[in-house]
C-alpha atoms as a PDB file:
ATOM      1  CA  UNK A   1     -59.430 -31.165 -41.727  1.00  0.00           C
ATOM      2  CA  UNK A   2     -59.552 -33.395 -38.605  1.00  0.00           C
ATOM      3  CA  UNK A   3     -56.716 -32.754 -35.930  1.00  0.00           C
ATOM      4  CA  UNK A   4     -56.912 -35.369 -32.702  1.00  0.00           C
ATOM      5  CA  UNK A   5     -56.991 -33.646 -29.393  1.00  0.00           C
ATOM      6  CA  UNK A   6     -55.001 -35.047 -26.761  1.00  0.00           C
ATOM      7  CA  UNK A   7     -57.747 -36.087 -24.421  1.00  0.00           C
ATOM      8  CA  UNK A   8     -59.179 -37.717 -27.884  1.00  0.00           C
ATOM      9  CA  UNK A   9     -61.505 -36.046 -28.417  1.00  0.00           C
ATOM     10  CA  UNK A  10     -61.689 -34.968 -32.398  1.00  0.00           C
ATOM     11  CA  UNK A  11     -61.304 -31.321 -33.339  1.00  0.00           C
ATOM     12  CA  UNK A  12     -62.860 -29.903 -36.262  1.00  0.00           C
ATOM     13  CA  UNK A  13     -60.004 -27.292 -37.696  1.00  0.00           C
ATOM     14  CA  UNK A  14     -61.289 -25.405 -41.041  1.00  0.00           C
ATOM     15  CA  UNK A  15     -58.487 -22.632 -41.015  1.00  0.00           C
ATOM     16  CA  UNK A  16     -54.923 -24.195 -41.740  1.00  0.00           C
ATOM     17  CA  UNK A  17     -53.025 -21.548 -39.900  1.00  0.00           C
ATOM     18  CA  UNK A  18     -54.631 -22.879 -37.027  1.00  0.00           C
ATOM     19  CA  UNK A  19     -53.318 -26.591 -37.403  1.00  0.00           C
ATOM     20  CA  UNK A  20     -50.366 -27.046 -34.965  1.00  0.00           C
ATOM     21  CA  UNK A  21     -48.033 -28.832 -37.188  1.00  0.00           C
ATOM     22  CA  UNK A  22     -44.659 -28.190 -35.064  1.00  0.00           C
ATOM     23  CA  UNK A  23     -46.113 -28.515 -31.290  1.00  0.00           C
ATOM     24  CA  UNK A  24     -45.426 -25.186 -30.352  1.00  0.00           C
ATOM     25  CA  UNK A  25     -48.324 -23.140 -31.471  1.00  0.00           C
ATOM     26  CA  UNK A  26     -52.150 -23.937 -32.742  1.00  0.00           C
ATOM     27  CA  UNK A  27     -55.628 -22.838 -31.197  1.00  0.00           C
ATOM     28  CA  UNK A  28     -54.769 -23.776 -27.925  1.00  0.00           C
ATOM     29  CA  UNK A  29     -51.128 -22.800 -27.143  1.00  0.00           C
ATOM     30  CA  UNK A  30     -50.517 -19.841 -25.324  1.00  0.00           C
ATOM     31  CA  UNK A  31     -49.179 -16.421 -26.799  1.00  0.00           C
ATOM     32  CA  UNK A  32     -45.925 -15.298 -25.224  1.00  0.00           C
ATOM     33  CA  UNK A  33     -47.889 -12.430 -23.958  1.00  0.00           C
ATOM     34  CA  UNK A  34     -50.037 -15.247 -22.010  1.00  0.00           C
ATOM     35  CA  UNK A  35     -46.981 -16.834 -21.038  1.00  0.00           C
ATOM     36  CA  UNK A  36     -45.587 -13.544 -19.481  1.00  0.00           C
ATOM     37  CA  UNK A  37     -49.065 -12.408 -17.936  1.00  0.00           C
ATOM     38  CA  UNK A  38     -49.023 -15.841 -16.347  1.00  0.00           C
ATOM     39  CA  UNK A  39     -45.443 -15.473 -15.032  1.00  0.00           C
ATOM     40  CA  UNK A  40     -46.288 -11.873 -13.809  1.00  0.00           C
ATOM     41  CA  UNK A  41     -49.620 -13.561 -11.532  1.00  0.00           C
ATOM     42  CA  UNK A  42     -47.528 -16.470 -10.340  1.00  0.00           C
ATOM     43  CA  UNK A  43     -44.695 -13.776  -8.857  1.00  0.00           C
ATOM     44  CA  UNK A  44     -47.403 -11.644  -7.439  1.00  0.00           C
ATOM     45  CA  UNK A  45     -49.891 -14.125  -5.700  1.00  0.00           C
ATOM     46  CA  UNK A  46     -50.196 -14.166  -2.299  1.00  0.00           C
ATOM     47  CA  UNK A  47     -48.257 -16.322  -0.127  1.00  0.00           C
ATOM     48  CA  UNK A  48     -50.374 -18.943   1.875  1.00  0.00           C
ATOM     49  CA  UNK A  49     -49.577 -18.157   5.215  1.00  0.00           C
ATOM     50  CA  UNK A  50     -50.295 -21.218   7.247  1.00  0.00           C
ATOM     51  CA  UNK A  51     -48.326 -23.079   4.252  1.00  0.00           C
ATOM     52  CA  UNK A  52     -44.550 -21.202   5.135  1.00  0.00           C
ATOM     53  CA  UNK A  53     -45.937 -20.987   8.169  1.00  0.00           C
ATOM     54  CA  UNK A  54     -45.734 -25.278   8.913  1.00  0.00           C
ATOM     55  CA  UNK A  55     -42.597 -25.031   6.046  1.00  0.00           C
ATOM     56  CA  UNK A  56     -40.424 -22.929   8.419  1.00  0.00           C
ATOM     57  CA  UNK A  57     -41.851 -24.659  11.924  1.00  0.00           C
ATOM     58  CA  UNK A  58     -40.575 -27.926  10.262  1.00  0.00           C
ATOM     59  CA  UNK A  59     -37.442 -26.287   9.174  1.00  0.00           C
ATOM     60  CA  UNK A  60     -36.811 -24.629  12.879  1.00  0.00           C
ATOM     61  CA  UNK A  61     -38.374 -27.606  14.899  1.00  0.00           C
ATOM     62  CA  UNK A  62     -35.440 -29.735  13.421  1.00  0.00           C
ATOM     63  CA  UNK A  63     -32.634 -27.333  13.174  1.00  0.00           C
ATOM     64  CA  UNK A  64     -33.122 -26.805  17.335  1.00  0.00           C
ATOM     65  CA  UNK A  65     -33.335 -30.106  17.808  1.00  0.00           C
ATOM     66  CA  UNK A  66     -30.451 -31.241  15.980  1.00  0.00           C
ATOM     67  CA  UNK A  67     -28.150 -28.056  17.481  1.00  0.00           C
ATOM     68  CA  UNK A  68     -29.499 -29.739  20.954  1.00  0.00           C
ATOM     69  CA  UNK A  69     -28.825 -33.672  20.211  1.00  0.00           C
ATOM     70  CA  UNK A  70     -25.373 -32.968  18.592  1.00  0.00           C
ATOM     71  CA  UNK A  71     -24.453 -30.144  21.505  1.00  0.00           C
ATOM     72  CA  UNK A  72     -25.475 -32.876  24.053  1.00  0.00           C
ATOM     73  CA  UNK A  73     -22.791 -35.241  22.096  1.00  0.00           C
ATOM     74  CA  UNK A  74     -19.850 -32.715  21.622  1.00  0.00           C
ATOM     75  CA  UNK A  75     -20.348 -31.697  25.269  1.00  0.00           C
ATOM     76  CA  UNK A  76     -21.917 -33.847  27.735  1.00  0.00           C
ATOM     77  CA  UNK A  77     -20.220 -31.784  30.668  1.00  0.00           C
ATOM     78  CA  UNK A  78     -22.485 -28.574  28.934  1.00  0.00           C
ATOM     79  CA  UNK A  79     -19.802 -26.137  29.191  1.00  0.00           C
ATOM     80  CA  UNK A  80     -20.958 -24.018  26.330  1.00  0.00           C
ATOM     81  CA  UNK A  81     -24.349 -21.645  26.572  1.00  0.00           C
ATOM     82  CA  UNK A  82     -26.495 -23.782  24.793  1.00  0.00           C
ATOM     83  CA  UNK A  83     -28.870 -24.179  28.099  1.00  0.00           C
ATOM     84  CA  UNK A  84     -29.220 -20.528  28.064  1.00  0.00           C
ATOM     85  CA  UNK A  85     -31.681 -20.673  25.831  1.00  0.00           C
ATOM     86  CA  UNK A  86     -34.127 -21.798  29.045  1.00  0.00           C
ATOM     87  CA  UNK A  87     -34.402 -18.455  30.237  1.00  0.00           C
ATOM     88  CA  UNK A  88     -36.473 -17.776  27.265  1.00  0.00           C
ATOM     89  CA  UNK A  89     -38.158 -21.801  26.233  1.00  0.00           C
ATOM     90  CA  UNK A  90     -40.195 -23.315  29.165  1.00  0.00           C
ATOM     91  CA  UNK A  91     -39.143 -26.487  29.793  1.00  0.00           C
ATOM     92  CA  UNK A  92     -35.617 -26.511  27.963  1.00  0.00           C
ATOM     93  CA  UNK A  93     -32.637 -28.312  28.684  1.00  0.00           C
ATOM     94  CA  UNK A  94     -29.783 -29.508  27.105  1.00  0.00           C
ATOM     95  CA  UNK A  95     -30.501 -33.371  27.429  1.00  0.00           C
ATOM     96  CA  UNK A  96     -33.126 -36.105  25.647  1.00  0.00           C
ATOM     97  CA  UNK A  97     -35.858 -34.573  26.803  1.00  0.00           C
ATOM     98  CA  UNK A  98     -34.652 -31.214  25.768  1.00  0.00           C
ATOM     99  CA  UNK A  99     -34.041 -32.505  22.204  1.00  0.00           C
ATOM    100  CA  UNK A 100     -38.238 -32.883  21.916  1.00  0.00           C
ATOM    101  CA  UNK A 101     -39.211 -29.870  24.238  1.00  0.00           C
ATOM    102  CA  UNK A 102     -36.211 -27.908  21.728  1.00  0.00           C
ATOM    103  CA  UNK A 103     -37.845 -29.647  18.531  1.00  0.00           C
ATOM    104  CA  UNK A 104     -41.603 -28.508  20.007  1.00  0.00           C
ATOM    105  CA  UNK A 105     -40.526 -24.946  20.549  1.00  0.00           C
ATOM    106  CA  UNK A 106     -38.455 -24.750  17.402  1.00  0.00           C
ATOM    107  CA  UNK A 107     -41.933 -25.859  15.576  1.00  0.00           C
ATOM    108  CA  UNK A 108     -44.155 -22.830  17.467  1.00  0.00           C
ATOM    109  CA  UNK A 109     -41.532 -19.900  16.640  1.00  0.00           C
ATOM    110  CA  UNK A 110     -40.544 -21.179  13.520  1.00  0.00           C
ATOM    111  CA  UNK A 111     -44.583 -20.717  12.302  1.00  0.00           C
ATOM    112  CA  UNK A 112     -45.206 -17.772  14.125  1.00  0.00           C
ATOM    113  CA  UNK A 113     -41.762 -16.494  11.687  1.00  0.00           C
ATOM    114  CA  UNK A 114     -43.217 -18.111   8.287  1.00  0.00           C
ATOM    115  CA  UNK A 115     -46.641 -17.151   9.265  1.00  0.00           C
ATOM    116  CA  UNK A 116     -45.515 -13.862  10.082  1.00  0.00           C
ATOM    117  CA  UNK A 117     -43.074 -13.034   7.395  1.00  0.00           C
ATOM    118  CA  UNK A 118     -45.867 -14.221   4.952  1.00  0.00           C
ATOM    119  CA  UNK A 119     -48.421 -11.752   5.965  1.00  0.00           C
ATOM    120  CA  UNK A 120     -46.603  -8.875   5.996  1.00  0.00           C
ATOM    121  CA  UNK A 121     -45.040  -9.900   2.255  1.00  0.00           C
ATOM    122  CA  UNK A 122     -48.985  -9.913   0.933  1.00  0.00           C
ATOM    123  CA  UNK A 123     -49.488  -6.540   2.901  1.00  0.00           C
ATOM    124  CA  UNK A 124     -46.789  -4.917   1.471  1.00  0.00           C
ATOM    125  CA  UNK A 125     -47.504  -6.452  -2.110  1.00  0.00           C
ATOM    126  CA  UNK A 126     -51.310  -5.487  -1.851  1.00  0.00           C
ATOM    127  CA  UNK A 127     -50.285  -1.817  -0.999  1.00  0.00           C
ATOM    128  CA  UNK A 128     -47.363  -1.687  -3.430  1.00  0.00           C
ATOM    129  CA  UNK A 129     -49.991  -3.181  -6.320  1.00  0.00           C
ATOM    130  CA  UNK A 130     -52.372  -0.556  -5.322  1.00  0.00           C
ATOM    131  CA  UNK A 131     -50.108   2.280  -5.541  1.00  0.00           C
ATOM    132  CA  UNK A 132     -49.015   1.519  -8.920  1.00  0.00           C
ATOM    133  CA  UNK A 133     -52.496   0.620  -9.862  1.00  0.00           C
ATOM    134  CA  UNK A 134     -53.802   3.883  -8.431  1.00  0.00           C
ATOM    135  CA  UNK A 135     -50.909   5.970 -10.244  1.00  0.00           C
ATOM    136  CA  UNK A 136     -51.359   4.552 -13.377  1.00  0.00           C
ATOM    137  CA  UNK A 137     -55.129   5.251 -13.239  1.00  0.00           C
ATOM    138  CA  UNK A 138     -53.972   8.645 -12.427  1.00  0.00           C
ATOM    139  CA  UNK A 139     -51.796   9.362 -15.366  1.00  0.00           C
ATOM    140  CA  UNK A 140     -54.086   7.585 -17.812  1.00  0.00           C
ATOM    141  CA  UNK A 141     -56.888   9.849 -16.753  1.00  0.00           C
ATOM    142  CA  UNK A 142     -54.681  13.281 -15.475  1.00  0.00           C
ATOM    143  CA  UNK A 143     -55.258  15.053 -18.973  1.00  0.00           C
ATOM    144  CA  UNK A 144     -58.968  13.978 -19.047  1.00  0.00           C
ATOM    145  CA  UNK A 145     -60.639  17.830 -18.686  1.00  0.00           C
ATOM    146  CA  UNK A 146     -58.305  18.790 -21.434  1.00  0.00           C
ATOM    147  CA  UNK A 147     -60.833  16.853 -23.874  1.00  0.00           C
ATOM    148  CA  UNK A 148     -64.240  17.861 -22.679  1.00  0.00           C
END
């Protein structure tokens, strides 16, 4: 029995609980116990650091700058604290110019924060996998003297 492959290349199936016949199973679907496994590695990789790290700068970068442009349209007279935020971003004001020096240092602490809050997640993950890893060695192998 000949069963197309979808990449057409011809497969050669000789056992007919093999052949796929309603899309969902056949020699090269995946078992719900792949499926799961699969889930459980995608929820436990790592995060990429620099990645959340340039997500979040992005995210920050234009949050500050917006709070900046619309605070400079609200309140041209800048009664409200906004320029406070000086004292601790070189450079800042509440103006134009403040809208790119707010967007630049909205960028840097925003991936310091995703770069940051990304490496401690996979340190805390690594440790908590190796605890569980470590105790289930542990109580696989706890009764082991009882058998020699």
């Amino acid at each position: 029995m000949r069963n197309e492959h979808p990449d057409n290349r011809s497969l050669n199936v000789t056992d007919a609980s093999l052949v796929d016949i309603d899309r969902r199973g056949g020699p090269f679907s995946e078992t719900g116990e792949q499926r799961a496994n699969n889930t459980i590695v995608l929820a436990f990789a790592p995060l990429h650091k620099a990645a959340l790290g340039l997500a979040s700068g992005i995210v920050f970068a234009l949050i500050f700058a917006l709070i900046t442009f619309i605070d400079l349209l609200v309140d041209p007279q800048q009664t409200a604290g906004l320029g406070l935020l000086a004292q601790y971003f070189y450079g800042y004001s509440v103006s134009l110019a403040g809208v790119l020096v707010g967007f630049a240092w909205g960028f840097a602490v925003g991936f310091v924060a995703g770069w940051f809050l990304a490496f401690v997640r996979n340190v805390v993950l690594a440790i908590w996998i190796l605890y569980f890893r470590a105790r289930a060695d542990w109580l696989a192998t706890k009764d082991l003297l009882d058998y020699v």
